[in-house]
Structure formats: structure tokens, C-alpha cells
Protein backbone atom coordinates (compact mmCIF):
# COMPACT_ATOMS: atom_id res chain seq x y z
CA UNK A 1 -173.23 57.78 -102.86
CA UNK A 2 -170.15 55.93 -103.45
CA UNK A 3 -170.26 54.25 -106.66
CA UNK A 4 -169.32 50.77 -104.70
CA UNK A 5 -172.37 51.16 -103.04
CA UNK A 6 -174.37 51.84 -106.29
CA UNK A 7 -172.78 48.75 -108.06
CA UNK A 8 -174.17 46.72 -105.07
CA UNK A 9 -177.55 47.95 -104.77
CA UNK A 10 -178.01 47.46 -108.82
CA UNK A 11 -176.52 43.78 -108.67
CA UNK A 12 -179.28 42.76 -105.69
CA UNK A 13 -182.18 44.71 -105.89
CA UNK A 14 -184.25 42.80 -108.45
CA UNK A 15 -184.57 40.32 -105.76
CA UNK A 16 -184.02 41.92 -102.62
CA UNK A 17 -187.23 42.17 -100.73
CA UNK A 18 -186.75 45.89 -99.67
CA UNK A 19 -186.25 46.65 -102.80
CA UNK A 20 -188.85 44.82 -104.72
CA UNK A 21 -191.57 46.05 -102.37
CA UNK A 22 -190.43 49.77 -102.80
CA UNK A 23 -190.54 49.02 -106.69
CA UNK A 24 -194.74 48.15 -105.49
CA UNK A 25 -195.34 51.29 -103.67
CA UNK A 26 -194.40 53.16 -106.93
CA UNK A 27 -196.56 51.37 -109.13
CA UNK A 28 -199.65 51.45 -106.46
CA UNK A 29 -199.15 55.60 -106.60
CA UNK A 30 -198.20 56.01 -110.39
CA UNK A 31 -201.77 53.75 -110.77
CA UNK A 32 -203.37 56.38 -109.04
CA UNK A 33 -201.55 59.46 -110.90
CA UNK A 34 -204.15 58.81 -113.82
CA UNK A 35 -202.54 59.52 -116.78
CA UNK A 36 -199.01 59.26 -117.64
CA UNK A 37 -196.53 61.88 -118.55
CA UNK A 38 -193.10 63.15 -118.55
CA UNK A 39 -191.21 61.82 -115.52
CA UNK A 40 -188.10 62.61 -113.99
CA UNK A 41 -186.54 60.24 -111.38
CA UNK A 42 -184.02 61.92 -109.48
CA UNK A 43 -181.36 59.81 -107.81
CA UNK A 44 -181.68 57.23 -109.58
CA UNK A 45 -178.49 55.00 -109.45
CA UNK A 46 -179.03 52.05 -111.66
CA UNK A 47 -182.72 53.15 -112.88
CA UNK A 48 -184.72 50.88 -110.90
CA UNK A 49 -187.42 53.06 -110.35
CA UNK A 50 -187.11 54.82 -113.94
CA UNK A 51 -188.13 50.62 -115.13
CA UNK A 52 -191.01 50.52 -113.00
CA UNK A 53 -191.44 54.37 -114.73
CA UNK A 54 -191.50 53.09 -118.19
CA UNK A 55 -193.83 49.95 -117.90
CA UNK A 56 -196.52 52.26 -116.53
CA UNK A 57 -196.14 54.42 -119.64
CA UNK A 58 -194.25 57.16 -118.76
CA UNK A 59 -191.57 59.18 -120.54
CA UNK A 60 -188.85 58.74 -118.10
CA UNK A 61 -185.17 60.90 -117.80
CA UNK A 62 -183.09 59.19 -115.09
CA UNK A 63 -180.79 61.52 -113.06
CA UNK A 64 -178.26 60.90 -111.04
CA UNK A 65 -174.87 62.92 -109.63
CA UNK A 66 -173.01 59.71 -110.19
CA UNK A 67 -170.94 58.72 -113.33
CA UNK A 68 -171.42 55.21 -112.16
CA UNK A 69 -175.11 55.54 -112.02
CA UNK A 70 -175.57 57.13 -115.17
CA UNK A 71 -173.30 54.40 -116.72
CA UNK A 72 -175.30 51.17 -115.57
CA UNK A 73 -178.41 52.84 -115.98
CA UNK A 74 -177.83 53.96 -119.58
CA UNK A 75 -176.64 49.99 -120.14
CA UNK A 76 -179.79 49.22 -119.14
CA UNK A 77 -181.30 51.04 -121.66
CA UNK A 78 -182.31 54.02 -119.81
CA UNK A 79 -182.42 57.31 -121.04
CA UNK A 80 -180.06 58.93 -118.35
CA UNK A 81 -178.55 62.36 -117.22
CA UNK A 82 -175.78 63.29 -115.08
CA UNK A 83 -177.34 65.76 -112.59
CA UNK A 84 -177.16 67.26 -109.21
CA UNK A 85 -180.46 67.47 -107.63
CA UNK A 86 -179.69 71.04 -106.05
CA UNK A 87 -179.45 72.73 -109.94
CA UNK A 88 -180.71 70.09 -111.87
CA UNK A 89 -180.26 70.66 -115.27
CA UNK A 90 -183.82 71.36 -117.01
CA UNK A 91 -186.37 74.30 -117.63
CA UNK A 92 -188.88 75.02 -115.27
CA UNK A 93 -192.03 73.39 -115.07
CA UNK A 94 -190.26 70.47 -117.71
CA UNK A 95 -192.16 67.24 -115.71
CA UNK A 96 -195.37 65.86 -114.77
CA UNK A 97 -194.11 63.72 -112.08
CA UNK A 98 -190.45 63.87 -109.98
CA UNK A 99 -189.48 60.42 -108.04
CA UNK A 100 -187.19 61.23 -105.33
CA UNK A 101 -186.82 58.05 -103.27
CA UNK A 102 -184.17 57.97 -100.77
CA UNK A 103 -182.18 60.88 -101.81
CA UNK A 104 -182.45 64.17 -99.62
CA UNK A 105 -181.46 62.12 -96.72
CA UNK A 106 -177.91 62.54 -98.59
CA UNK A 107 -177.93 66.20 -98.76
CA UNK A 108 -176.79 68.61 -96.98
CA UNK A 109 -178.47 71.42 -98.57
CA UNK A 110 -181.90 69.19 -98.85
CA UNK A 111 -183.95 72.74 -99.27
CA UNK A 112 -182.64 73.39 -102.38
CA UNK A 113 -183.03 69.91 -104.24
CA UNK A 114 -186.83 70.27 -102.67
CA UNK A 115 -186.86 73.92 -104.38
CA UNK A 116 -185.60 72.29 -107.80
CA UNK A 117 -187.65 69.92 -107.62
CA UNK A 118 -190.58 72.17 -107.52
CA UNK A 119 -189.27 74.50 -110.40
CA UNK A 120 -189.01 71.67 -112.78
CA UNK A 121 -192.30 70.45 -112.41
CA UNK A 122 -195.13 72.21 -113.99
CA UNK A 123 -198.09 73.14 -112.23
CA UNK A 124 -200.46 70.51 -110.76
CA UNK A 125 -197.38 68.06 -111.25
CA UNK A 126 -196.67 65.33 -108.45
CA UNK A 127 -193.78 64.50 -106.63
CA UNK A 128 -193.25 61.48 -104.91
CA UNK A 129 -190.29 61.40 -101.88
CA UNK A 130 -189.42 58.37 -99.85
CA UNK A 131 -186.72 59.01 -97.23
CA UNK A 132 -185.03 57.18 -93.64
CA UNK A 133 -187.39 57.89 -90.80
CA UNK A 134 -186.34 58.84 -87.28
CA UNK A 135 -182.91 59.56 -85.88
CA UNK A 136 -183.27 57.40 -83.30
CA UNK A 137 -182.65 54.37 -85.99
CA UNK A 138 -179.37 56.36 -86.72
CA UNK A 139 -176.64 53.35 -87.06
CA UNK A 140 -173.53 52.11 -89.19
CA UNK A 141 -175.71 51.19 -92.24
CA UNK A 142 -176.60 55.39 -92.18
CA UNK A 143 -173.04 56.32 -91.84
CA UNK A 144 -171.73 53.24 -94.79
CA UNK A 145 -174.59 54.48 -97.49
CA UNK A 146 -173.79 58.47 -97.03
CA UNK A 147 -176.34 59.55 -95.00
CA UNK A 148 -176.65 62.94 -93.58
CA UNK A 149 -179.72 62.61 -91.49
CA UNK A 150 -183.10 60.78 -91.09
CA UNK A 151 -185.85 62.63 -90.96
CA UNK A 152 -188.98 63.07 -88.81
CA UNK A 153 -192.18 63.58 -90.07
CA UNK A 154 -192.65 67.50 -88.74
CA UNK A 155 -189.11 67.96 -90.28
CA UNK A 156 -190.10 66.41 -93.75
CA UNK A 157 -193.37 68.02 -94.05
CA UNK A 158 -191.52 71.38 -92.97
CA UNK A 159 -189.10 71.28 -95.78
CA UNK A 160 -190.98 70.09 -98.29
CA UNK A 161 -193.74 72.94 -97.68
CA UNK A 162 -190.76 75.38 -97.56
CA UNK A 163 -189.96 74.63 -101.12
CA UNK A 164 -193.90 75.45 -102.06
CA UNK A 165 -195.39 71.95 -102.31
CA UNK A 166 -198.72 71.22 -101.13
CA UNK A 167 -198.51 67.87 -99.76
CA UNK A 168 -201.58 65.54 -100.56
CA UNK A 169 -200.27 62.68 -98.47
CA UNK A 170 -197.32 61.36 -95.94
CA UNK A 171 -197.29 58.45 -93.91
CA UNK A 172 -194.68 55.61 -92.93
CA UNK A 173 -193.76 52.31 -94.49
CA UNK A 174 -191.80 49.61 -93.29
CA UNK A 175 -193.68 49.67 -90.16
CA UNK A 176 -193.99 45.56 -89.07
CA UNK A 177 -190.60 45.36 -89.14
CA UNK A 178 -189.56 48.34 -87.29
CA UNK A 179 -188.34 46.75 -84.45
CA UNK A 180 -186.53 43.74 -86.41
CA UNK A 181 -184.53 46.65 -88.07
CA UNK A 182 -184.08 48.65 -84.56
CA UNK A 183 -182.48 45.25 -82.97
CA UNK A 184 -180.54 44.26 -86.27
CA UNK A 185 -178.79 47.75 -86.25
CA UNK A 186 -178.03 48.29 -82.48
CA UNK A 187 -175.38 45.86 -83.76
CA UNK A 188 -175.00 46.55 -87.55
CA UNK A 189 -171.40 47.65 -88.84
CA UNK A 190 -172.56 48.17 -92.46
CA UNK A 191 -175.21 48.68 -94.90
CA UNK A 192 -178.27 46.48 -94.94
CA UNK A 193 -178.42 46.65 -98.10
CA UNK A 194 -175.25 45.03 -99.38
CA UNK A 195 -176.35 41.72 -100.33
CA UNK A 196 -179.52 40.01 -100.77
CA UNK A 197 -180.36 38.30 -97.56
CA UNK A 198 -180.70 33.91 -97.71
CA UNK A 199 -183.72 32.96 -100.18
CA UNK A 200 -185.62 32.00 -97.03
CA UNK A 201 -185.55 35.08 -95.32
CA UNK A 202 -186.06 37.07 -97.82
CA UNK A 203 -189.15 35.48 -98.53
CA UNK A 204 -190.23 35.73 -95.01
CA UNK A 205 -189.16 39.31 -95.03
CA UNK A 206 -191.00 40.08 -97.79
CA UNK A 207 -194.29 38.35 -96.63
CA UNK A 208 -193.92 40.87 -93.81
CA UNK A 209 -193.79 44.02 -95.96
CA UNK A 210 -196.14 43.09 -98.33
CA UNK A 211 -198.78 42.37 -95.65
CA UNK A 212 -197.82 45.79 -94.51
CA UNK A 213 -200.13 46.83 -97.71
CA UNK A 214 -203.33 45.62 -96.07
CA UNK A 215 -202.85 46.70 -92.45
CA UNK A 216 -203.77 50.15 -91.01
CA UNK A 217 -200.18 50.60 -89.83
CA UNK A 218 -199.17 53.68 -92.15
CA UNK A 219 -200.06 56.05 -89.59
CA UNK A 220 -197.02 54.08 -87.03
CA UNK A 221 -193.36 54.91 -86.37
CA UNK A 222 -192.19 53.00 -89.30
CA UNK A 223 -188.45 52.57 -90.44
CA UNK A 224 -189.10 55.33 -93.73
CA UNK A 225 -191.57 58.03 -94.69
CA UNK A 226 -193.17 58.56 -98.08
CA UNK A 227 -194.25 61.74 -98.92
CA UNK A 228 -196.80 62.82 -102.55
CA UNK A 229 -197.40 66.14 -102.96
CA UNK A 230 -197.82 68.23 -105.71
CA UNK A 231 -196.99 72.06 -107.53
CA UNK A 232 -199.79 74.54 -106.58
């Protein structure tokens, strides 16, 4: 990801409602992890994730193949490594838990950063994916935030069992506002993701995707797919 990009995402996501609700999902499924460990959070441009890693108790390394990531996240006060999710740079079975959230979506070889995942986590570890659902969503914000494809969830499950996981769970998110997001990017010439949207809207935005918690939607087309599974 262009380090632009990066520097944009880590000025607005502490109040951006996509972000901030992503942020939730993690601590819903680290609360259910049971005891914390060692955690590595893979693509981690500013460390937003490694944070929500670190209040929860865990021993957190964030990696990312950016200089510019590594730099803002180590300014935060993260303990961060320059690393390339297809050899990443750390024994086998070194981790409890691996976040991956929105990064084999900018892969092109996304079965081996699923295969290195899985050799740096020890055995009954968890990993936790989130990735861009559905092709047919394909648009300019894809093409401006380095995308190489979205994924299905047949073609997620399919890689990620290819690389040896057993998957405990995968369903969508971001499902109420599917269509919103379908309409807004027929039209879009950019990311989404590039500013923080008016205070108003992002509060109404958010009161959609935090509803989204309650509903029996995760089983929908939604606009991502999150994925836990763990090392047999």
C-alpha cells in the first residue's frame, strides 16, 4: 500500500466509523480467545489493531512491508517490524494469535502469506483474517488502495484450508450497508476511506454497523468476510 494511503488511514481512523467498528469486532473475538498470548498483527500500517492488541493483554509485534507503517506505528509506541507477509521474518510456531485484516486482498501470491501465517503460529494458535468480499463490488476505491482482488467466500475458505488451517468460523460483516456501498461506488473515483465522512454521517453510519452486531445478518452478502481459524 502506498504510504500516502497509510498516512491517511492512520490520521482518520480513530474516528472513522468503519474503522472504529472493525477495532470492535477484534475485541469481541480476542474476548473469546480466553487467554492472552503472543500476537502478531500482520499488515498493520499505523498499529491500529496491534492498540486494540495490547489493551486486551497481549504481547503484540506489529508487521508491516511498509517503511512508512513501521515508522508511525513505532511513534506510537508500538513494538514494530518491517516484514513481508509471504516470508515473514520469525521461527515457526513463534505466536498464539496472527491478525490479518485486510491484507491478502493485496497479494498476489495470497497462498503463501496464508502458508506463513500458519508456520509461525504454534499449534492450536488462532488466526483471525478480514478481507473485501465479492468482485462484483470491484470499483475505483479497489484499484486507489492496491487491491488485487476481492474474494468470495468458496475462494477464501479454499485458500485458507490450502495453507492447513482448520477454520472454526467465516461469515460477512458490513452487511446493512451493502447496498449504500454498492450505489456509492458505481460512481466512486477513489478510496472510501480517505477522509472521515461529516460528524453526522458518520454517526448515522456507525449506528448502522453497530446494530449489525445484534442482527442475524452474518450469514448475508455483506461488503467483507471475516474468517478465525486455527493451526491443527
Amino acid at each position: 500500500m502506498r504510504s500516502a494511503v497509510i498516512r491517511r488511514m492512520t490520521e482518520v481512523e480513530d474516528r472513522h466509523w468503519w474503522f472504529r467498528e472493525k477495532r470492535n469486532l477484534l475485541a469481541r473475538e480476542l474476548r473469546r480467545l480466553g487467554p492472552a498470548g503472543r500476537a502478531l498483527d500482520i499488515g498493520a500500517a499505523g498499529g491500529g489493531n496491534s492498540r486494540v492488541l495490547l489493551e486486551h493483554g497481549w504481547t503484540t509485534v506489529a508487521g508491516d512491508l511498509s517503511e512508512t507503517a513501521v515508522a508511525i506505528a513505532r511513534a506510537r509506541g508500538l513494538d514494530a517490524v518491517r516484514a513481508d507477509a509471504r516470508e515473514l521474518p520469525w521461527q515457526e510456531s513463534t505466536f498464539d494469535l496472527v491478525t490479518a485484516f485486510e491484507v491478502l486482498e493485496h497479494i498476489d501470491e495470497d497462498d503463501r502469506a496464508a502458508a506463513e501465517i500458519l508456520r509461525v503460529l504454534r499449534p492450536g494458535g488462532t488466526a483471525l483474517f478480514t478481507v473485501p468480499a465479492d468482485m462484483r463490488l470491484w470499483s475505483a476505491h479497489d484499484e486507489a488502495v492496491n487491491h488485487v482482488r476481492r474474494y468470495s467466500r468458496a475462494g477464501l475458505a479454499r485458500l485458507v484450508e490450502g495453507a492447513g488451517f482448520a477454520i472454526d468460523r467465516l461469515w460477512s460483516w458490513n452487511v446493512l450497508l451493502r447496498p449504500v456501498v454498492a450505489r456509492h461506488r458505481r460512481h466512486s473515483t477513489g478510496s472510501d476511506l480517505d477522509a472521515a465522512p461529516p460528524a453526522l454521517v458518520n454517526a448515522c453510519l456507525s449506528g448502522i454497523i453497530v446494530a449489525e452486531r445484534y442482527l442475524p445478518v452474518k450469514s448475508l452478502n455483506g461488503v467483507s468476510l471475516v474468517l478465525r481459524a486455527h493451526r491443527p
